[in-house]
N, C-alpha and C. Protein backbone atom coordinates (compact mmCIF):
# COMPACT_ATOMS: atom_id res chain seq x y z
N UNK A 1 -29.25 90.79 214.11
CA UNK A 1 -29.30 92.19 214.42
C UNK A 1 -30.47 92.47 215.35
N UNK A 2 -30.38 93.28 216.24
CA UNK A 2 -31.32 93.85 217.18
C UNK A 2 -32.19 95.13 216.41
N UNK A 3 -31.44 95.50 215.60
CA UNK A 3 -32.45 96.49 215.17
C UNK A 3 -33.56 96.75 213.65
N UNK A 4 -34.52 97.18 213.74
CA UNK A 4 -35.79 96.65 212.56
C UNK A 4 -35.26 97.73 211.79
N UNK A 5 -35.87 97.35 210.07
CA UNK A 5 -35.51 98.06 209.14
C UNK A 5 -36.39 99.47 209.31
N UNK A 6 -37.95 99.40 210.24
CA UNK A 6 -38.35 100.59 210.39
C UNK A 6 -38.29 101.59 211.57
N UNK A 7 -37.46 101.27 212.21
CA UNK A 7 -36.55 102.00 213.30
C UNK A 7 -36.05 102.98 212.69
N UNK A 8 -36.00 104.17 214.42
CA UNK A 8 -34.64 105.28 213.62
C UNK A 8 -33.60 104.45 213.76
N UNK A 9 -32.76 105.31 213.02
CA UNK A 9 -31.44 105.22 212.87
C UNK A 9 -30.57 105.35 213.93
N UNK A 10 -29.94 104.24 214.55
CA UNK A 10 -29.23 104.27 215.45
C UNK A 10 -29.85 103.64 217.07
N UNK A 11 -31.14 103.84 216.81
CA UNK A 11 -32.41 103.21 217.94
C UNK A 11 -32.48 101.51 217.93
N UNK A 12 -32.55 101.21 219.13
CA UNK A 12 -32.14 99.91 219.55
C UNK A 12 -33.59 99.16 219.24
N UNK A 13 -34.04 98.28 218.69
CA UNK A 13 -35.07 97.53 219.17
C UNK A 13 -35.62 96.71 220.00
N UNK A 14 -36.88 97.26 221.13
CA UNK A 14 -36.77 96.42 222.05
C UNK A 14 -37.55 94.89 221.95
N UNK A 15 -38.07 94.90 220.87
CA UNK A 15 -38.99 93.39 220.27
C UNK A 15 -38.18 92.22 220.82
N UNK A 16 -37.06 92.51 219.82
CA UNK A 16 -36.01 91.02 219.75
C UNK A 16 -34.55 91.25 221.27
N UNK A 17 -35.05 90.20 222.09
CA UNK A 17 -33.51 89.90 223.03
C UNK A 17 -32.40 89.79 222.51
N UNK A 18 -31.62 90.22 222.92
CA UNK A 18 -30.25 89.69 222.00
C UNK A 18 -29.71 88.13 221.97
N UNK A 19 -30.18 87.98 223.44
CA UNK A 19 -29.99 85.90 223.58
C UNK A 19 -31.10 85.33 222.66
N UNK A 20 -31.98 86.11 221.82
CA UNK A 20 -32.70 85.00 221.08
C UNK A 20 -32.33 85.38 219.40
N UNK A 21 -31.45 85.92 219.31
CA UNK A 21 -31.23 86.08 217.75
C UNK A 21 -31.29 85.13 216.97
N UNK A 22 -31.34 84.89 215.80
CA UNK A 22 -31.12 83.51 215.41
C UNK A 22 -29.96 83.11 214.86
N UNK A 23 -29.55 82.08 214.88
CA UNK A 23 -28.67 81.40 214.46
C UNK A 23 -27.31 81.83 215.57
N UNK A 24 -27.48 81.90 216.72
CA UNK A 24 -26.93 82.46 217.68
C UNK A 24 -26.92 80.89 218.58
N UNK A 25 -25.75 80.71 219.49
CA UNK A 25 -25.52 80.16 220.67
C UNK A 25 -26.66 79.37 221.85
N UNK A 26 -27.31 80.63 221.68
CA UNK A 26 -28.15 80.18 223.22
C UNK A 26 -29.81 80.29 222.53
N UNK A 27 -29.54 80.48 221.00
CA UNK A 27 -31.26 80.50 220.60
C UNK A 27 -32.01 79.04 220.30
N UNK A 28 -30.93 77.99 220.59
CA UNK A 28 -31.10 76.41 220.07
C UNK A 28 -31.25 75.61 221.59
N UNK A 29 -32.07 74.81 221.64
CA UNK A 29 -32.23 74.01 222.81
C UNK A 29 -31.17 73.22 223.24
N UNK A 30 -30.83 73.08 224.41
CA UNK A 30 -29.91 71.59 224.28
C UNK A 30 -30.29 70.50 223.72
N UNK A 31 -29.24 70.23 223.52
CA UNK A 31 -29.53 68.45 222.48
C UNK A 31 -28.76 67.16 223.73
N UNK A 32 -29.71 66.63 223.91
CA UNK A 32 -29.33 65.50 224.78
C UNK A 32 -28.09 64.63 224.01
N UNK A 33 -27.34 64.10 224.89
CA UNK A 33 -26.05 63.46 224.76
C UNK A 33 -25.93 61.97 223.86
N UNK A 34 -25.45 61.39 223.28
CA UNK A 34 -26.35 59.90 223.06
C UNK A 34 -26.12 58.88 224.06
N UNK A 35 -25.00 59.51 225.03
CA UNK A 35 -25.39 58.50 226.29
C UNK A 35 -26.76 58.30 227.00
N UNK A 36 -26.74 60.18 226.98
CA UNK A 36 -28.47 60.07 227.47
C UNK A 36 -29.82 59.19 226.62
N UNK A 37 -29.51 59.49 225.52
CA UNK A 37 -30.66 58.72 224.63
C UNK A 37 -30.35 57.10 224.90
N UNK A 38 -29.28 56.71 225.02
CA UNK A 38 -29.13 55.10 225.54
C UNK A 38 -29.85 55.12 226.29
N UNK A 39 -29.40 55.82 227.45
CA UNK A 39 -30.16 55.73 228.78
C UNK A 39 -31.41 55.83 228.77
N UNK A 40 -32.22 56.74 227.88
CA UNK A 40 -33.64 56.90 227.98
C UNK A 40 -34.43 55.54 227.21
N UNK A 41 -33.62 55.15 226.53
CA UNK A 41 -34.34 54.08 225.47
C UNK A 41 -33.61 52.58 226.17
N UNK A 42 -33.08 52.29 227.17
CA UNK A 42 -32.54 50.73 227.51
C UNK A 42 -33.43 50.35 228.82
N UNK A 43 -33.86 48.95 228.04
CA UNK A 43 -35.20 48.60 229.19
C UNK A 43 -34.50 48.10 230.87
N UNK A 44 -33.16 47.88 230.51
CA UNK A 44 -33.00 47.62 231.96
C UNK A 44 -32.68 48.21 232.77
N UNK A 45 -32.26 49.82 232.40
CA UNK A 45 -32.38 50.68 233.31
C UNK A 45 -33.66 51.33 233.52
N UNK A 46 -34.69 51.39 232.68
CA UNK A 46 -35.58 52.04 232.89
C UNK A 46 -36.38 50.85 233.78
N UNK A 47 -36.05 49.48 234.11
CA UNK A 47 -37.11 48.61 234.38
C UNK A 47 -36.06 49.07 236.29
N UNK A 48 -34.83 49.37 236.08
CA UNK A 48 -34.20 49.19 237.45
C UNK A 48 -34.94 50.43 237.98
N UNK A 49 -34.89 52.09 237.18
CA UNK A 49 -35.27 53.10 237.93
C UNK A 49 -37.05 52.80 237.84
N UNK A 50 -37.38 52.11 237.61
CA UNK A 50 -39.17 52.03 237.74
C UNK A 50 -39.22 51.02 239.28
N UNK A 51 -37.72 50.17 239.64
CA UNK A 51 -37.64 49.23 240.96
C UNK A 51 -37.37 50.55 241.80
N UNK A 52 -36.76 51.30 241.55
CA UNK A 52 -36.44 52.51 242.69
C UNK A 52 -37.06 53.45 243.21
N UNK A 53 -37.92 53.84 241.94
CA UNK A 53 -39.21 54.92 242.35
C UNK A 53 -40.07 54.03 243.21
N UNK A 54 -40.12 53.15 242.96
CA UNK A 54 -41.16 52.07 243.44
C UNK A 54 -40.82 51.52 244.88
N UNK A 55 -39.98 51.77 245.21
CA UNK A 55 -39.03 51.22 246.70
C UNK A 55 -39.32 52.60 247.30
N UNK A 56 -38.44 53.63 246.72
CA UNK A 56 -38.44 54.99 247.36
C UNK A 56 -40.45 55.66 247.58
N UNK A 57 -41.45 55.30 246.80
CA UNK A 57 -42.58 55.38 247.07
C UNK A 57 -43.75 54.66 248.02
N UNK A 58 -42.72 53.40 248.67
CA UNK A 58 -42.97 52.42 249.28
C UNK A 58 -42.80 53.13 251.00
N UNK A 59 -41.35 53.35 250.59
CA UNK A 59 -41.03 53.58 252.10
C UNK A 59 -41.79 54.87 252.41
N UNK A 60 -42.15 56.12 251.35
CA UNK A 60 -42.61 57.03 251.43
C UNK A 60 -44.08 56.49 252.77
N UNK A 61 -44.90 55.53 251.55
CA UNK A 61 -46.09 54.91 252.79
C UNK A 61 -46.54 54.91 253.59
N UNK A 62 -44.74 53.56 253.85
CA UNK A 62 -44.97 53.06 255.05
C UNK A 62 -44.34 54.17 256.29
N UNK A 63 -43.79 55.29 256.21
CA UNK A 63 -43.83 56.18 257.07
C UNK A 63 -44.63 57.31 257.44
N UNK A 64 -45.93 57.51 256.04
CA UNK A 64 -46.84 58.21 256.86
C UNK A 64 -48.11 57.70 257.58
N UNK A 65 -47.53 56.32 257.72
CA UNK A 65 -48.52 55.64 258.53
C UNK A 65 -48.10 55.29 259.75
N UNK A 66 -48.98 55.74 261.15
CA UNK A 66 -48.27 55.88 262.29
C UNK A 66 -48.23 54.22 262.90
């Protein structure tokens, strides 16, 4: 409910959003996928995207050097 027990009657409360009510839709965070949690926790992708940042920070470098 949007409105407090010491409100008038019929008066909207402006404290509480209506997107944050509780136990409502959009008041809970997303919850990552468990593909995603594979993904965050498997060393050989995290060892491949640590080769990529690392390539892509490379070339970064070697192009601001004339």
């Amino acid at each position: 409910m949007t409105t407090n027990a010491t409100s008038q009657p019929g008066a909207e409360s402006s404290t509480t959003p209506k997107n944050k009510e509780p136990y409502q839709q959009a008041y809970y965070p997303p919850v990552p996928t468990g593909f995603t949690r594979f993904m965050r926790s498997n060393l050989i992708w995290q060892f491949w995207r640590f080769i990529a940042i690392n390539i892509k920070m490379f070339k970064l470098m070697l192009s601001s050097h004339h």
